[in-house]
Structure formats: structure tokens, C-alpha cells
Protein backbone atom coordinates (compact mmCIF):
# COMPACT_ATOMS: atom_id res chain seq x y z
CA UNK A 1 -1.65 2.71 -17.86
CA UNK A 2 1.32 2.06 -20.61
CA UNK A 3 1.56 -1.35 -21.49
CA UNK A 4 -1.60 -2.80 -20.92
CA UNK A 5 -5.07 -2.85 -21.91
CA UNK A 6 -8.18 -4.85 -20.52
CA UNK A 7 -10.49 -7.63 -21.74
CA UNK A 8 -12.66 -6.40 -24.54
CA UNK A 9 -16.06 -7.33 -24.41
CA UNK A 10 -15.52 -8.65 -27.59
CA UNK A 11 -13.45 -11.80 -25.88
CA UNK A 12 -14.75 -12.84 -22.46
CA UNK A 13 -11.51 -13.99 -20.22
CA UNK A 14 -11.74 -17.16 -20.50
CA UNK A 15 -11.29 -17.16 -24.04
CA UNK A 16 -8.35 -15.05 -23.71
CA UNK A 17 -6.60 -17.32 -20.80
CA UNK A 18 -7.46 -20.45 -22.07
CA UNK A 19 -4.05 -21.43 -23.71
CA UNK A 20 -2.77 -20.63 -20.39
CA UNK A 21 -4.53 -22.52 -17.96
CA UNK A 22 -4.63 -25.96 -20.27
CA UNK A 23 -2.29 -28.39 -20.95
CA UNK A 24 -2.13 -31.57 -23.32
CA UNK A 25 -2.03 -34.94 -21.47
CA UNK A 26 -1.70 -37.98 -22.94
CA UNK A 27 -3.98 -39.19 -25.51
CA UNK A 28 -4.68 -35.47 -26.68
CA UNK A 29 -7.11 -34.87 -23.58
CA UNK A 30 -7.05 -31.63 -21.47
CA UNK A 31 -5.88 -31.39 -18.06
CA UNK A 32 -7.10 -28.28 -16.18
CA UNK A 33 -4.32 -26.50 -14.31
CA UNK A 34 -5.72 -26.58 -10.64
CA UNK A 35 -3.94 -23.45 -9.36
CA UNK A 36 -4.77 -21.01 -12.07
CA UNK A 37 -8.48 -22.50 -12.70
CA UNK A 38 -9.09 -21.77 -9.19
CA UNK A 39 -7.28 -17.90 -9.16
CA UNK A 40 -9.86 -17.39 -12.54
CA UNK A 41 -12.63 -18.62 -10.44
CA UNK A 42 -12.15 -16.65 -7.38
CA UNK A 43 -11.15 -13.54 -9.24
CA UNK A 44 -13.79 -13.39 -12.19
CA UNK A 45 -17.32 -13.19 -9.76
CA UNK A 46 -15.54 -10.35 -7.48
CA UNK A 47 -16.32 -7.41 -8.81
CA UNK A 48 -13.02 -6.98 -8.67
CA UNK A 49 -11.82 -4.88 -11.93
CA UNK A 50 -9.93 -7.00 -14.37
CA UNK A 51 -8.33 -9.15 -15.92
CA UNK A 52 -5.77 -6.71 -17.35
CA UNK A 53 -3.17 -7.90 -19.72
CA UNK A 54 0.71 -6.47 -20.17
CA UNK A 55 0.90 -7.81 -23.59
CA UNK A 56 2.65 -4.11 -25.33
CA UNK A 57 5.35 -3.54 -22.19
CA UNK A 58 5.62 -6.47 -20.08
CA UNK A 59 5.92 -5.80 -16.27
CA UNK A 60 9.69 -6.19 -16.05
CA UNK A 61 10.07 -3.41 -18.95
CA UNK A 62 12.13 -0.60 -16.95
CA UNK A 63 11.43 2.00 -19.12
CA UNK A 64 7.67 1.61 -17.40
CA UNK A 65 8.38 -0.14 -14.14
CA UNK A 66 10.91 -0.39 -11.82
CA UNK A 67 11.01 -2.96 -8.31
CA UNK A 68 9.67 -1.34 -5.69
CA UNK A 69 10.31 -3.59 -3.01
CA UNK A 70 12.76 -6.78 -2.57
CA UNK A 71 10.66 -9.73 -3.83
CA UNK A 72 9.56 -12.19 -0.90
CA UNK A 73 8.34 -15.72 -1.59
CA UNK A 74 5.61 -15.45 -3.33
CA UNK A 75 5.40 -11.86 -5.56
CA UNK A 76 7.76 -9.77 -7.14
CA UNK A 77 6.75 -5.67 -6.12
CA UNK A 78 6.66 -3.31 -8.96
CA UNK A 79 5.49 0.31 -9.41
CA UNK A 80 4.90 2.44 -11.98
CA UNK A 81 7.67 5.18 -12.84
CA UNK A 82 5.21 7.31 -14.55
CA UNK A 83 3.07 6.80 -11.70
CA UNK A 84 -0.46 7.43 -13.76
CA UNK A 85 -2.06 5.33 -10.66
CA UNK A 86 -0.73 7.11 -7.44
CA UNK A 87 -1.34 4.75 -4.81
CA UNK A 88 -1.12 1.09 -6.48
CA UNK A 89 1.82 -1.21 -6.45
CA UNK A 90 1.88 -4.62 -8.04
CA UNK A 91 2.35 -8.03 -7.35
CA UNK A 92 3.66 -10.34 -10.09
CA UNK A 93 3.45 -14.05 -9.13
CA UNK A 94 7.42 -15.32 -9.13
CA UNK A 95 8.25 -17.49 -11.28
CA UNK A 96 11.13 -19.29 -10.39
CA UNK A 97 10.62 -22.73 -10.95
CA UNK A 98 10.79 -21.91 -14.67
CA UNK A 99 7.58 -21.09 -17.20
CA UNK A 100 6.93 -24.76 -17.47
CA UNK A 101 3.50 -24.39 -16.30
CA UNK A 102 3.10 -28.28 -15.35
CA UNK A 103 6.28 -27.73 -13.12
CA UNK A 104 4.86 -28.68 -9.41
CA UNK A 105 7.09 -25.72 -7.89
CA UNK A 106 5.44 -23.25 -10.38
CA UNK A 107 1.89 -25.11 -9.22
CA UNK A 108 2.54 -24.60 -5.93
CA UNK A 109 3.77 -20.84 -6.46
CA UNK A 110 0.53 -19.99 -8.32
CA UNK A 111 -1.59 -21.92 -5.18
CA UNK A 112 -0.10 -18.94 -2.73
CA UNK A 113 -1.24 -16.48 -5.33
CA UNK A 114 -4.84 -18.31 -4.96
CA UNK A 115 -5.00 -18.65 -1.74
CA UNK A 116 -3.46 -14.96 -1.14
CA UNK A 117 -6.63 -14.09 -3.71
CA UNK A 118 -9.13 -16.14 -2.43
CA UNK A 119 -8.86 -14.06 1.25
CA UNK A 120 -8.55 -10.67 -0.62
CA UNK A 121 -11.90 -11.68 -2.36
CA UNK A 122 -13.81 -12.22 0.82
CA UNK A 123 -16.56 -9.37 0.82
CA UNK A 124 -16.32 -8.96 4.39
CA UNK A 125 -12.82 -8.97 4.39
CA UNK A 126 -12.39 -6.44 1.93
CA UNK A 127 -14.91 -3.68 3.61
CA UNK A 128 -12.57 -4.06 6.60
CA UNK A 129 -10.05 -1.24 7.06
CA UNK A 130 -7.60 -2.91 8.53
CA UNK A 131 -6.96 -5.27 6.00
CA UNK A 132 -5.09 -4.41 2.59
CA UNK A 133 -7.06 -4.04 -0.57
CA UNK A 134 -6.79 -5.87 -3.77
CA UNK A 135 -7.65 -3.31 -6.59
CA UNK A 136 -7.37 -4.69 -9.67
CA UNK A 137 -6.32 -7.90 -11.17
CA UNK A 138 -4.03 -8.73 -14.61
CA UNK A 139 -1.78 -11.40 -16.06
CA UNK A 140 1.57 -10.53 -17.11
CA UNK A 141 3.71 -12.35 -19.70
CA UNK A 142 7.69 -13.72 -20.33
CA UNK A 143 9.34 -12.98 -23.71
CA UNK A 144 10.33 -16.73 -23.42
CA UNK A 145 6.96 -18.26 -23.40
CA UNK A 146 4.36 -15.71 -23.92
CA UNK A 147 1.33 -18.38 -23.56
CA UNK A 148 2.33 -19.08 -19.53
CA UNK A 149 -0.02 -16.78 -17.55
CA UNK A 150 1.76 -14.72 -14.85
CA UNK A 151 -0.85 -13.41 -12.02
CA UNK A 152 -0.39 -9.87 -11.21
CA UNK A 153 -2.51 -8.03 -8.07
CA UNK A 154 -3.22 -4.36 -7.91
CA UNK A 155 -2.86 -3.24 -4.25
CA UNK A 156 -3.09 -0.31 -2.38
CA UNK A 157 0.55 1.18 -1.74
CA UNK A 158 1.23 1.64 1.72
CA UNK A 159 4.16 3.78 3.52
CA UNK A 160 6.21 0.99 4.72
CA UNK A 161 5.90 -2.15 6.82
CA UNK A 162 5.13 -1.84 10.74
CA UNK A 163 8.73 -3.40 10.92
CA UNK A 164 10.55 -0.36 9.29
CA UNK A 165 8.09 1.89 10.88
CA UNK A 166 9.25 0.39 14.71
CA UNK A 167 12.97 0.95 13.97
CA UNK A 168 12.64 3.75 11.88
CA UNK A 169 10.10 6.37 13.02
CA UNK A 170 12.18 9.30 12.59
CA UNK A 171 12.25 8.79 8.72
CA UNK A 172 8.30 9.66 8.99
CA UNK A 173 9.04 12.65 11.05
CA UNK A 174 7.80 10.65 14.14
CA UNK A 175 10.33 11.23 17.29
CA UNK A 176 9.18 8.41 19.50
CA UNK A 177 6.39 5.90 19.12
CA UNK A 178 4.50 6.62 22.32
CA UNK A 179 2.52 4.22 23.65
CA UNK A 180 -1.31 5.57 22.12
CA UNK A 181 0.46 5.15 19.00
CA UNK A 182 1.56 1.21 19.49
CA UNK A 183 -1.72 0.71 21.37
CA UNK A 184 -3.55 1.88 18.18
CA UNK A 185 -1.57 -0.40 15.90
CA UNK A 186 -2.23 -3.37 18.44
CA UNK A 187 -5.69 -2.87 18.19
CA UNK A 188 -5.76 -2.46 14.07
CA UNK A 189 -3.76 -5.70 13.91
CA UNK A 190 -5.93 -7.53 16.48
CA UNK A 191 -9.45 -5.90 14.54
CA UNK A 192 -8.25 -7.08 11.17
CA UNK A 193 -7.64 -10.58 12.75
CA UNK A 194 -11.05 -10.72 14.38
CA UNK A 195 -12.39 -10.13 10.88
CA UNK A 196 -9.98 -12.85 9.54
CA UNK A 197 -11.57 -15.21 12.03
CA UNK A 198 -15.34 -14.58 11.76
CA UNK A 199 -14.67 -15.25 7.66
CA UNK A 200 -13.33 -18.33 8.05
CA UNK A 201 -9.61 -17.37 7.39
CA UNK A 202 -6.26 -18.61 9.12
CA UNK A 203 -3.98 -16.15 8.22
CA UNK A 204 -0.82 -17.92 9.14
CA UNK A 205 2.09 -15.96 8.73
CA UNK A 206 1.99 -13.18 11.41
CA UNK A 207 4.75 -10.81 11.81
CA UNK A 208 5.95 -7.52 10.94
CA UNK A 209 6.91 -7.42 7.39
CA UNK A 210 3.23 -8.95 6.91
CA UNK A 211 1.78 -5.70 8.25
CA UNK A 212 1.75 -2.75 6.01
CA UNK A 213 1.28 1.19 7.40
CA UNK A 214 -1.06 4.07 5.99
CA UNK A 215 -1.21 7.51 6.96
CA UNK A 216 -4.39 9.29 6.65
CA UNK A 217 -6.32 11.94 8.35
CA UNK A 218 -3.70 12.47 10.54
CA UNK A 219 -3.13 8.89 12.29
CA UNK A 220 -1.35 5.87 11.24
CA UNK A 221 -3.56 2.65 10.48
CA UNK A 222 -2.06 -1.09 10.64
CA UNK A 223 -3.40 -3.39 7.88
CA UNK A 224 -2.62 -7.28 7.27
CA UNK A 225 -1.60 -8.49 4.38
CA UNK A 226 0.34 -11.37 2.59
CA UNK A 227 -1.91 -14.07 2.52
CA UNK A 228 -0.13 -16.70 0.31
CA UNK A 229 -0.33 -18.99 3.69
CA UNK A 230 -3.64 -18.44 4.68
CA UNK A 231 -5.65 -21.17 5.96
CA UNK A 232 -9.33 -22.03 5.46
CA UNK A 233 -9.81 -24.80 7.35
CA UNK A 234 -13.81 -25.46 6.69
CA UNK A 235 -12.46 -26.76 2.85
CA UNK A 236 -9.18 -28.03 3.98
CA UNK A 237 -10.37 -31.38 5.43
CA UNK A 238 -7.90 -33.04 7.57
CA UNK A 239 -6.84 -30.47 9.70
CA UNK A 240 -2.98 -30.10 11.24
CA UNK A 241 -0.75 -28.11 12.93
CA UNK A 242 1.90 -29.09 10.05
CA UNK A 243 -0.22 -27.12 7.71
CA UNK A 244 0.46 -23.55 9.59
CA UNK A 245 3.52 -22.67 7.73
CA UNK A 246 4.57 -19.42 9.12
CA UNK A 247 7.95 -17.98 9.87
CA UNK A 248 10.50 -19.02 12.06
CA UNK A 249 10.09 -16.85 15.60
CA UNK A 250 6.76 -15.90 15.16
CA UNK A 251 5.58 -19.69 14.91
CA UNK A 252 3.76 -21.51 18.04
CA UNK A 253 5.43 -24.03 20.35
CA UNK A 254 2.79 -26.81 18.95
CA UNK A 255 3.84 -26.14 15.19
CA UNK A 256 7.24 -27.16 15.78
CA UNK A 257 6.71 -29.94 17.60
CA UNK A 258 7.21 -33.39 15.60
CA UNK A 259 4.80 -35.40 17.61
CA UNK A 260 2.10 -33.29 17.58
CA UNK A 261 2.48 -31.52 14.13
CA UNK A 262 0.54 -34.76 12.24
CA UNK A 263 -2.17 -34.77 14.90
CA UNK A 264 -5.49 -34.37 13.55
CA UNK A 265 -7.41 -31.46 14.59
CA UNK A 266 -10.93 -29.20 14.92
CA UNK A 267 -11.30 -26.57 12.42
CA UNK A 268 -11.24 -23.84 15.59
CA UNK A 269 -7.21 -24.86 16.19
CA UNK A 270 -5.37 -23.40 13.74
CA UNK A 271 -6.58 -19.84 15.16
CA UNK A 272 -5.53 -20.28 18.28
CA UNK A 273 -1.88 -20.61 16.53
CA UNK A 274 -2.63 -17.18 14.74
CA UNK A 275 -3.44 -15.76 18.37
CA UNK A 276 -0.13 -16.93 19.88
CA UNK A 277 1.95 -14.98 17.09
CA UNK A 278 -0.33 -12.11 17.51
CA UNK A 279 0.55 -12.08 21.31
CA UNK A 280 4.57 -12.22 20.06
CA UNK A 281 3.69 -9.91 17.54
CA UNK A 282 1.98 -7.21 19.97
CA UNK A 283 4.95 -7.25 22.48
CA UNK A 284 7.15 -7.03 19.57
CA UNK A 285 4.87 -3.61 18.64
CA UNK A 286 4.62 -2.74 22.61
CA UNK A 287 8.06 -3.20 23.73
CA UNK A 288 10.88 -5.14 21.20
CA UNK A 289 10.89 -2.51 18.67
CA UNK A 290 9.40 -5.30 15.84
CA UNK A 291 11.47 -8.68 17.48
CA UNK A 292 10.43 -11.60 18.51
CA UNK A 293 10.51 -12.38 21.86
CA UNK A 294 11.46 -15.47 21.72
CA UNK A 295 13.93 -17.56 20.02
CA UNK A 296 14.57 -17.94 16.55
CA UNK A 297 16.22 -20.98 16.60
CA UNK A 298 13.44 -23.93 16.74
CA UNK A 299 14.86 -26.16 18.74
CA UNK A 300 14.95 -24.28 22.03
CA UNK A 301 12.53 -25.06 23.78
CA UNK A 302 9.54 -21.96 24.02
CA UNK A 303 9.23 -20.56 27.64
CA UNK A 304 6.30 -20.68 29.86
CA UNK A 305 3.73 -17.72 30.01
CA UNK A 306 5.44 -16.82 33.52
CA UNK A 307 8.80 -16.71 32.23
CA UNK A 308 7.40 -14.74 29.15
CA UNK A 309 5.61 -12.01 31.63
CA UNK A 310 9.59 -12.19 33.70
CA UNK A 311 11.26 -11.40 30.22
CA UNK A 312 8.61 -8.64 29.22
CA UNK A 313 8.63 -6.91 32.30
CA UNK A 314 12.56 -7.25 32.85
CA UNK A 315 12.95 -5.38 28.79
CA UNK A 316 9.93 -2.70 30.06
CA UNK A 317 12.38 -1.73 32.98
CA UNK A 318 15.26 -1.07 31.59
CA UNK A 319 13.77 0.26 28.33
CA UNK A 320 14.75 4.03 27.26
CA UNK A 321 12.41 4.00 24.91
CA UNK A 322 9.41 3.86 27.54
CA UNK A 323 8.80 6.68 29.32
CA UNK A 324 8.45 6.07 33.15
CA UNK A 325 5.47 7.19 33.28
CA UNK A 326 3.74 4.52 31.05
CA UNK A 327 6.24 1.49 32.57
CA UNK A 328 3.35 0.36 34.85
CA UNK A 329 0.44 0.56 31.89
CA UNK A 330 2.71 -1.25 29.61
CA UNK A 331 3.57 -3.99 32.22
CA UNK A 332 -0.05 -4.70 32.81
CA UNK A 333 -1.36 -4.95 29.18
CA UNK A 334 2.02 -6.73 28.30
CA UNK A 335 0.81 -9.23 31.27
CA UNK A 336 -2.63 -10.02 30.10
CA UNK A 337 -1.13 -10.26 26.48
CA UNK A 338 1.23 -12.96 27.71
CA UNK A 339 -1.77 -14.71 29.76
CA UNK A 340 -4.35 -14.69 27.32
CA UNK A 341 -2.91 -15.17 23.76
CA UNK A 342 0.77 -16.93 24.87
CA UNK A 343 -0.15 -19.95 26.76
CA UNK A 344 1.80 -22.87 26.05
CA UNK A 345 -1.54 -25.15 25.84
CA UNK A 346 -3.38 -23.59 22.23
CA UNK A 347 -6.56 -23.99 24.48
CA UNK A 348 -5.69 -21.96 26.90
CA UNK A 349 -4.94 -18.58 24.16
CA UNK A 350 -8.04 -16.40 23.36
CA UNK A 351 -9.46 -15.83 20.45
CA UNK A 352 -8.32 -12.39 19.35
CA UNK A 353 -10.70 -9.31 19.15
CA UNK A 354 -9.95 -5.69 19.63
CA UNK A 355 -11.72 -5.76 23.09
CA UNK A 356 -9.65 -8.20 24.51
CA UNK A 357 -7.31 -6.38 27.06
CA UNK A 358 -9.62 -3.45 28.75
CA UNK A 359 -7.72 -1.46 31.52
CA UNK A 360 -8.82 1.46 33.50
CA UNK A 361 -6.15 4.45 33.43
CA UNK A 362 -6.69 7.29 35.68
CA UNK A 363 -10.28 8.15 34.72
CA UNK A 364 -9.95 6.71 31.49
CA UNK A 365 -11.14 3.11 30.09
CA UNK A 366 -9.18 2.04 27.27
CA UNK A 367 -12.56 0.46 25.76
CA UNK A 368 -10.64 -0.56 22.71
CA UNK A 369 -8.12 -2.78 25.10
């Protein structure tokens, strides 16, 4: 690809990122960078090709790349314009808080990147098809200070997010979403999440512009993805609700309450948050065409399951998006959505796993539900 070359074997990669990942403290002595140590750690023993380096056209060079995507939080989106890699777009760490690479924003920046790697790197996680894949792996530069180290991911390019894909169909030559389709997505989403769970991982930022869509052999797949506020709570120690960052409307009724956001807490309770924002995130996928359900503003208070099922039903009903015919399905899987995964009281929810809302439908068992 123009503009960069890999590691020779000449030069193993820590030689080659040292300058980047050290600074001088007082006295002369060398004080490791946490964040970056940690993304070389994760990233060298997993098999995962790289590092790569954009040393002869760095990433922002137009003539070679241009933004593919608005930049969120965490990662600036490029692609290739010669497009020599069909399929790959890349993530370059933001750098925001300046190039100082002691600056604590910039520290904190590059811990989303590790964190974001450190679930990509998971050998289950990355066998599991409904969860994005990390390709490749390089470190970009800045004209200004070409020592800082800039992380840069190699991921598979998807079509869109499931939010575009809910409000905009037609654009993939889809005329309505029926309900097999949503039903599928559902279960990819809820499949990917098991997998999430049985590895240890919180993801922690559920929604619709975290879910990306493929198209292959003739079907449309779900995958997660944007991990930069993933939780692993077996290394995190003190465990707390405060620590499940998320987004506003797709967040639990326990994370944004003050007394109970400090409380300390088992490693299993942070995944009973990602199962409540599943739940919002299904109906949003079943019925809201990618909204939440409920309110965006965090200090209304959230509603009880039975006003929840009340709302769902109530939108189902005077929906002209849902065919008649599939009013009474979608009220009954809405239902046990509501009952199992939005409970008020986190031990109440289910765990999520694709097998978690069965129904029998003339004949046929939706196994998968």
C-alpha cells in the first residue's frame, strides 16, 4: 500500500517504537508510557499482522487517503483512494489533546485505543462472526512531531451502521425491513454479546452507530464493534457502575444514578448493564427504526418494565411499518424483551444469548429466539 512499509526483520518493533513510547523524567530516568506499552503488548503476541509504519505519505496525505467516515471519539476513519486493499478502512487514534505524549488527555485517548485492542485481540472473540475484525495494525506519524506514535487499526469495511441501515433501507435496494430480517440482526447482536460475555468483556457502549452491517451470501450480518469503552472487570479491581461509560439513551437506570454509581460491585454486574441497552437496543431494531425508547434526557426518571411493554405495544399498533400480520409476533417477543433484559432491578435482566426469547409461530419454532 503507498506510503507505508512494515517492520524489517532487520529492526524488531520495539526498537523502532521505542522513542515513542519513552519519556525523560527527572533525573534522566525513563518513564514507560502506560497506554502505548500496553497497545505494544497486546498487539505484538497476536498474530495479528503488523506493526506497519506511514513514514513516506502520512495517513492524512489526500493524494492517498481521504476520511471515510466523520471521526467519533476515539478514531479518525480513513480509506484508501487507490483502494489496493478492497475491504479495509482505518482507524487513526485522534489526537486532539495535542502530540505532547505526556498530555493525560492524549493518555487517556491512547487507553480507548488499548482497550478497543485488547477486545479485538481476544482469540475467541475474533473467530466470532458477529464481531468486527481487526486486520492489521500500524503507527502513523504528524509532520509536527514525527517521534509521537499515532495507533492506526486495519478493519474490515462494512456497508454502513445498523443505524443508517434502519432509516435508510431503500439506499441498499431493501423496500421494507421485514421482521426475519430485524429478527436476524437481533440475534447477531445478542450472539456477538454472548461471546463478549463468556471472554470476559463488558462492552459498554451499546447502540446503533456501534453496530456495523455486511452483506454476504445473500443476507445481512450485524457485527459489534467500537470497543474504546469496553470493560474487563476480572483486572479492573474495584468494580462500579460509574465505570460503564456509555451513551446517553442507551445507558441503564443504575448508571445514572448518583447514589448508587460509587457502589462497589461483583464482577458479573456490569453485564447485566450491557443486557439492559441490548433490550433498548433490540426494540430500537424491532420497532423504533434505530431510537431509543426511552428518554434522552438523564434526569427523567426511566419507566418500569410494564410501562415499557404499554409504550412498545402502543408504537407496534399504530406502526405502518409493521405489517398486521406480524403485530401479534412482534408484541410478544417485544414483551419478553422488555421482561427479561429491561428490568429496573440489574438482577432481575438476563444474561444475553441468542436463545433467549424462543416462540412457537404457526408450526414453526424460532429456535434462534
Amino acid at each position: 500500500m503507498p506510503g507505508y512499509h512494515s517492520s524489517s526483520s532487520e529492526s524488531s518493533s520495539s526498537e523502532i517504537l521505542t522513542p515513542g513510547i519513552s519519556s525523560t523524567g527527572e533525573g534522566g530516568t525513563t518513564q514507560e508510557l502506560t497506554s502505548v506499552a500496553e497497545f505494544l503488548t497486546i498487539m505484538e503476541p497476536s498474530g495479528i499482522p503488523g506493526p506497519m509504519h506511514f513514514q513516506r505519505a502520512r495517513l492524512r496525505n489526500e493524494t492517498f487517503y481521504e476520511e471515510f467516515a466523520p471521526p467519533g471519539s476515539q478514531f479518525g476513519v480513513y480509506r484508501e483512494i487507490q483502494n489496493t486493499r478492497e475491504g479495509v478502512i482505518m482507524k487513526r487514534a485522534l489526537t486532539t489533546a495535542g502530540n505532547d505524549s505526556r498530555n493525560p488527555q492524549l493518555q487517556q485517548q491512547l487507553k480507548m485505543v488499548e482497550r478497543e485492542v485488547r477486545a479485538l485481540c481476544h482469540a475467541k472473540v475474533r473467530e466470532h462472526q458477529n464481531i468486527v475484525k481487526l486486520k492489521a495494525w500500524a503507527f502513523d506519524y504528524t509532520m509536527e512531531t514525527p517521534e509521537t506514535l499515532i495507533p492506526v487499526l486495519f478493519m474490515e469495511e462494512a456497508k454502513c451502521t445498523l443505524l443508517k441501515f434502519l432509516q435508510h433501507p431503500h439506499e441498499f435496494d431493501i423496500d421494507r425491513l421485514d421482521y426475519h430480517i430485524r429478527y436476524s440482526l437481533c440475534l447477531d447482536i445478542a450472539s456477538g454479546l454472548r461471546r463478549l460475555f463468556e471472554c470476559g468483556i463488558v462492552h459498554g457502549d451499546l447502540k446503533p452507530d456501534n453496530i456495523l452491517m455486511f452483506y454476504g451470501n445473500n443476507q445481512w450480518v450485524a457485527k459489534i464493534s467500537d470497543f474504546g469503552l469496553s470493560i474487563f472487570p476480572d483486572s479492573e479491581g474495584h468494580i462500579t457502575y460509574s465505570m460503564f461509560k456509555s451513551t446517553v439513551g442507551w445507558k441503564p437506570p443504575e448508571v445514572v444514578d448518583p447514589p448508587l454509581s460509587s457502589e462497589s460491585l461483583p464482577e458479573h454486574a456490569l453485564f447485566k448493564c450491557d443486557s439492559y441497552s441490548y433490550g433498548l437496543l433490540a426494540l430500537s431494531i424491532l420497532v423504533f427504526q434505530g431510537e431509543s425508547v426511552v428518554m434522552k434526557d438523564e434526569a427523567v426518571e426511566y419507566p418500569e418494565c410494564d410501562v415499557l411493554i404499554r409504550t412498545v405495544h402502543s408504537a407496534i399498533s399504530s406502526s405502518s411499518q409493521i405489517l398486521a400480520s406480524e403485530k401479534s409476533l412482534q408484541k410478544e417477543i417485544c414483551g419478553q424483551i422488555c421482561k427479561k433484559c429491561l428490568c429496573r432491578e440489574p438482577r432481575d435482566r438476563i444474561i444475553v444469548s441468542p436463545n433467549s426469547f424462543a416462540i412457537d409461530i404457526e408450526k414453526e419454532v424460532w429456535q434462534d429466539w
